[in-house]
Structures are given as C-alpha cells and as structure tokens.
Protein backbone atom coordinates (compact mmCIF):
# COMPACT_ATOMS: atom_id res chain seq x y z
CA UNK A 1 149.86 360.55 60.04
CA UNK A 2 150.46 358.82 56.84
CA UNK A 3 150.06 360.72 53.48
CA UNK A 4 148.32 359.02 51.03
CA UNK A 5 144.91 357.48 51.06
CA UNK A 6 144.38 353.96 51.63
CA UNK A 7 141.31 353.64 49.09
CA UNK A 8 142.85 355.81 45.76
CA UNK A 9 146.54 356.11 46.60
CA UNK A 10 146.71 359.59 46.40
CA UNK A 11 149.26 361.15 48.06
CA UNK A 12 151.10 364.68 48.12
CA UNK A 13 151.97 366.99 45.61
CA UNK A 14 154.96 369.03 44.50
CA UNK A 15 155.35 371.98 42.68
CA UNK A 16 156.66 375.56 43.32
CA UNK A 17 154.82 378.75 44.79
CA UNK A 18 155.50 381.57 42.37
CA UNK A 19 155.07 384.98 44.11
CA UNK A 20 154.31 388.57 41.94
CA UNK A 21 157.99 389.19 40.88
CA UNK A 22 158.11 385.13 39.85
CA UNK A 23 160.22 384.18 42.75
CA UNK A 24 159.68 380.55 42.30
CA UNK A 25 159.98 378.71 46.08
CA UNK A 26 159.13 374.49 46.36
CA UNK A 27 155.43 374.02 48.18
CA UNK A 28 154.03 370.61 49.10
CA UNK A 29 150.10 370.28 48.13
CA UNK A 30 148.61 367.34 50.23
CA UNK A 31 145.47 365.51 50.20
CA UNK A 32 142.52 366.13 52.55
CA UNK A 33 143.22 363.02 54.99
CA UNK A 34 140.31 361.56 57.15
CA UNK A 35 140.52 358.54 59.60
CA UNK A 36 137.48 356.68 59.52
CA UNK A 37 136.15 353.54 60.77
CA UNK A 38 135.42 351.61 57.07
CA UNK A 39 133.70 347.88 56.58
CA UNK A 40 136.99 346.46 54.26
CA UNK A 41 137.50 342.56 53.09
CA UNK A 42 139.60 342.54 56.15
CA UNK A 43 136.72 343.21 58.62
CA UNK A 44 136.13 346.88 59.81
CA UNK A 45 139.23 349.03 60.14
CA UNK A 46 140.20 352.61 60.51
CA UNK A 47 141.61 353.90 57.36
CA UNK A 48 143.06 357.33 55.86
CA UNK A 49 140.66 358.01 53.48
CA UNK A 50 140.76 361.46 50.98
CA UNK A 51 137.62 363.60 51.45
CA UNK A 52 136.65 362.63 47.64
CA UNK A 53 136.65 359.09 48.30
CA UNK A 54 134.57 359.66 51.00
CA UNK A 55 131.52 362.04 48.98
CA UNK A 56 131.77 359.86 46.03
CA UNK A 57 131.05 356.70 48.66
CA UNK A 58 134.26 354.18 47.45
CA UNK A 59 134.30 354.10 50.75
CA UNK A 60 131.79 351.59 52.81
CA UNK A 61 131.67 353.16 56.21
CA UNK A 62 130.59 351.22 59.67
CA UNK A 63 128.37 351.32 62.07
C-alpha cells in the first residue's frame, strides 16, 4: 500500500513518542489512506486518497 495520497501528497510523519519519565522513542504518524474509484483527467481510476480529501470533496468520485 503506498503512503501518501495521490490528490494532496501527504504522506507519513515522524517524530518521537515521549513516555511519563521523557523516554523519547521514534513513532511514524501516517495518513488515513482510502482506495477509491475517482473520475481523474486520465479517465476513472482507483486512487489512495486521505480521508480529508475525501470530506472536503477534491476528490470527484465515480459511479
């Protein structure tokens, strides 16, 4: 599964998990992924798509 979405380009995110005595270890934040079945210039296509592409309707879906 890929990792970043094809409308926005976001992908995953790295920073550390800090636990109560400030242990800092590395943790990997990634996007909510969805493959859907989207109209593009292409024709229609399945696409990764983030979850806030999708509510915010950058993303043209098909029938």
């Amino acid at each position: 599964m890929p990792k970043v979405c094809d409308v926005c380009g976001k992908g995953p995110v790295f920073g550390h998990s800090v636990s109560h005595s400030h242990k800092a270890s590395p943790k990997k934040w990634k996007p909510n992924l969805q493959q859907v079945k989207a109209q593009t210039e292409a024709g229609v296509r399945k696409i990764w798509a983030c979850t806030r592409c999708l509510r915010s309707g950058k993303v043209k879906k098909a029938a």
